[in-house]
Protein backbone atom coordinates (compact mmCIF):
# COMPACT_ATOMS: atom_id res chain seq x y z
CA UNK A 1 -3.48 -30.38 -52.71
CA UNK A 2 -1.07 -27.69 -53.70
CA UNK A 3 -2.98 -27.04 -56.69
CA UNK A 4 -6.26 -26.64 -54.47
CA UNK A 5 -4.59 -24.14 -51.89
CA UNK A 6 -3.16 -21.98 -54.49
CA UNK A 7 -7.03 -21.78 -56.23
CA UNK A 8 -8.31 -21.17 -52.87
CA UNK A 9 -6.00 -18.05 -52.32
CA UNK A 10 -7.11 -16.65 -55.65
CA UNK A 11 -10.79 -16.90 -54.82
CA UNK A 12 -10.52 -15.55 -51.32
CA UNK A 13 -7.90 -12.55 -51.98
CA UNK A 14 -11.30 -11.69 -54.78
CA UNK A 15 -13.39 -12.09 -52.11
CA UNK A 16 -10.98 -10.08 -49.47
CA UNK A 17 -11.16 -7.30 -51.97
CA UNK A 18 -14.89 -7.49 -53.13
CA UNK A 19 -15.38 -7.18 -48.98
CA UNK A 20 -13.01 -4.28 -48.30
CA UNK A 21 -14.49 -2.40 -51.03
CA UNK A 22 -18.13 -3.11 -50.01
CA UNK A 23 -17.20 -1.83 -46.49
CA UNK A 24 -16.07 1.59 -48.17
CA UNK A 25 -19.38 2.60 -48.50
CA UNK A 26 -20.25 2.49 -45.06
CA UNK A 27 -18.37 4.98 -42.74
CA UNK A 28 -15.32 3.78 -40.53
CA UNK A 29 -15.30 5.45 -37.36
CA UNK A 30 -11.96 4.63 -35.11
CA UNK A 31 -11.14 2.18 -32.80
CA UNK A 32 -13.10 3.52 -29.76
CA UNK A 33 -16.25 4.54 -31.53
CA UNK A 34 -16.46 2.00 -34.54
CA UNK A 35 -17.93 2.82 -37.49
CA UNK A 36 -20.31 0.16 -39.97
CA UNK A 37 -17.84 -0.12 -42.31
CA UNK A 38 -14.40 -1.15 -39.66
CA UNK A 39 -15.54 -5.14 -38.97
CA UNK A 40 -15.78 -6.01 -42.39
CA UNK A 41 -12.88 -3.48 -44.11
CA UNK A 42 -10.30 -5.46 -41.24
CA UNK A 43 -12.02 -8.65 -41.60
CA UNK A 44 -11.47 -8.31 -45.56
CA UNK A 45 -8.01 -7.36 -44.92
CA UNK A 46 -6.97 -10.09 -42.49
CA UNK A 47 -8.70 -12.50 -45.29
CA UNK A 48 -6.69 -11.01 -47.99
CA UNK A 49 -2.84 -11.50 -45.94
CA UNK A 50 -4.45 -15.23 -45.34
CA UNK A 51 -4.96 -15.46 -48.65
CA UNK A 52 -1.71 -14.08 -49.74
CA UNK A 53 -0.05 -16.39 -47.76
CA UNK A 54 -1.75 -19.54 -48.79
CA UNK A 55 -0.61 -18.51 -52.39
CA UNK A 56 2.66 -17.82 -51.40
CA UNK A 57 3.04 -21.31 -48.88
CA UNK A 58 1.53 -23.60 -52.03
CA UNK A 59 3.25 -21.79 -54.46
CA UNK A 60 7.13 -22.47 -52.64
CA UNK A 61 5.76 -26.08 -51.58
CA UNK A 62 5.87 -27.09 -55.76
CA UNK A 63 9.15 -27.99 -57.14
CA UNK A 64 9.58 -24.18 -58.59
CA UNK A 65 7.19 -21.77 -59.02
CA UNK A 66 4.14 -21.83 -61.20
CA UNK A 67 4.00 -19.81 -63.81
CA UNK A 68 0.10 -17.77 -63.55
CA UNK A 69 -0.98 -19.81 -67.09
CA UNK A 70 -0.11 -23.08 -65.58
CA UNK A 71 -2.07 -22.53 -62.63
CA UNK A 72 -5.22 -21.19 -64.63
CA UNK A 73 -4.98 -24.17 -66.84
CA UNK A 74 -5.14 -26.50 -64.06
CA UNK A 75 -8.27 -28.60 -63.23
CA UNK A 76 -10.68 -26.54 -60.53
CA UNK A 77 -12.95 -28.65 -58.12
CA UNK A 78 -15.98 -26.24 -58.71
CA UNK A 79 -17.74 -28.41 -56.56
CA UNK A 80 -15.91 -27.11 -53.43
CA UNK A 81 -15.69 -23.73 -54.58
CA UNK A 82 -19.31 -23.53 -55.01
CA UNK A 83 -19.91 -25.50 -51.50
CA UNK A 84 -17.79 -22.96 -50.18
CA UNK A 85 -19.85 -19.55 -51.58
CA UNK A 86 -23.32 -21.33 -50.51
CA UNK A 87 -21.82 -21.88 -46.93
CA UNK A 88 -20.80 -18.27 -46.63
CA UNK A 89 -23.85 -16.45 -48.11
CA UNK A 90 -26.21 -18.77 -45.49
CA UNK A 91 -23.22 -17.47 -42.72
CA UNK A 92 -23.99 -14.35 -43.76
CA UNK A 93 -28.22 -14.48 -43.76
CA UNK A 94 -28.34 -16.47 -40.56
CA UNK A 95 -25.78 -14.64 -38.05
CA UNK A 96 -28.50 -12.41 -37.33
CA UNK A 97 -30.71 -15.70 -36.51
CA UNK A 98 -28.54 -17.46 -35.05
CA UNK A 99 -26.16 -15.06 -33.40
CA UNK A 100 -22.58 -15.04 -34.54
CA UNK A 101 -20.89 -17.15 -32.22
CA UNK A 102 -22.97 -20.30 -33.02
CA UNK A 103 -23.01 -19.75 -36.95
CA UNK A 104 -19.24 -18.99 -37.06
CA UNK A 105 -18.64 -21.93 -35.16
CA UNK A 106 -20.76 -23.89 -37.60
CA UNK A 107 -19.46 -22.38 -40.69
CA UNK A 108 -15.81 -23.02 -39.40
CA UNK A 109 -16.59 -26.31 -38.49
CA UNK A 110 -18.24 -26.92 -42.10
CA UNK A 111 -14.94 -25.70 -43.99
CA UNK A 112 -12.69 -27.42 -41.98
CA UNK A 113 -14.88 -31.52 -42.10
CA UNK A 114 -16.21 -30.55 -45.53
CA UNK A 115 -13.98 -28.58 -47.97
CA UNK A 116 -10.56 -29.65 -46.77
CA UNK A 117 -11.54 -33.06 -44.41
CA UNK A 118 -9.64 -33.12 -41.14
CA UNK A 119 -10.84 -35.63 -38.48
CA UNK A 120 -13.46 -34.64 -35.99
CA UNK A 121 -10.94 -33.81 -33.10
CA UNK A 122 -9.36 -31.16 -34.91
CA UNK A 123 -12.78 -29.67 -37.06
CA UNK A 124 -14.10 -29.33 -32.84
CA UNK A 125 -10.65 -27.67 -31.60
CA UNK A 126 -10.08 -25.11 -34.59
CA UNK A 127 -13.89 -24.09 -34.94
CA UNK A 128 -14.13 -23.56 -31.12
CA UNK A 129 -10.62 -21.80 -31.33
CA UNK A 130 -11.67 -19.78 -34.27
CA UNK A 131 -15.11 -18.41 -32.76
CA UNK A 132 -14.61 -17.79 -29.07
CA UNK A 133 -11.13 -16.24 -30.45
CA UNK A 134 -13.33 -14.20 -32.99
CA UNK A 135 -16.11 -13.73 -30.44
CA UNK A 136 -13.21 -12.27 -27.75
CA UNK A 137 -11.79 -9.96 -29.95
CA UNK A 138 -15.01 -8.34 -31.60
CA UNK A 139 -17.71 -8.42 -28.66
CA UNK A 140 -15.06 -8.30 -25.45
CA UNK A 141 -11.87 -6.48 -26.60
CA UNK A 142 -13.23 -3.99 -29.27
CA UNK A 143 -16.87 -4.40 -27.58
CA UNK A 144 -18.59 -4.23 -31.15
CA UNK A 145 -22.17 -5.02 -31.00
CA UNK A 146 -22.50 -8.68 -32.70
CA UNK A 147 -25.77 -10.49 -33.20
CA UNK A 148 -26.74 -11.99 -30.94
CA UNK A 149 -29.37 -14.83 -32.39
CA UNK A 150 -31.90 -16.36 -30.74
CA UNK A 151 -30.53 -17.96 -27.82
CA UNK A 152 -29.10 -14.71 -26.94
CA UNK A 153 -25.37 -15.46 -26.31
């Protein structure tokens, strides 16, 4: 599992940084009038310290650290990887559909039962933890404008 977490970190501090420089081209704005470019620029960087620190956590959980070639020789479960990228590219065509507190909860929920399998009790509790959480700080602290689907919540 160590092997899988430190994989994971790589592919999601790429994706972190392919996301913070995507959001460059939009403008920023500050924290009272946010620009189109702040949700995903801090959303890339909170995924790139998370990924960071899932390298660093698997990396100190292995007798000693791995050396980079040892970990790029290692076996990769492209299956998960690629069930992973699917499940984020339909997040990100459907929020507007579905409205972003239902598909986060979903896609949370998916990650948590399907990629890494947890039992039922805790894929509920962390994906409703995860979205309301996400859904308070975005749409009721910052008040950004999130879609809102088509049950309108």
């Amino acid at each position: 599992m160590k092997k899988v977490d430190q994989w994971n970190g790589v592919v999601f501090l790429i994706i972190s940084g392919l996301i913070c420089w995507g959001s460059s081209h939009f403008p920023y704005g500050n924290v009272h009038n946010p620009g189109p470019g702040f949700l995903p620029l801090w959303l890339g960087i909170i995924l790139g310290a998370l990924s960071i620190c899932l390298i660093i956590k698997a990396t100190l959980q292995t007798k000693g650290v791995r050396m980079l070639r040892e970990l790029l020789t290692e076996k990769i479960r492209w299956g998960k990887v690629l069930l992973t990228l699917i499940a984020l590219v339909l997040y990100g065509f459907l929020m507007d559909y579905i409205g972003f507190l239902f598909i986060t909860f979903l896609f949370m929920a998916f990650l948590i039962r399907f990629v890494d399998p947890q039992p039922w009790k805790r894929v509920i509790g962390w994906a409703l933890v995860g979205s309301v959480g996400s859904y308070l700080i975005f749409e009721v602290w910052m008040k950004l404008r999130l879609p809102k689907g088509f049950l309108g919540v």
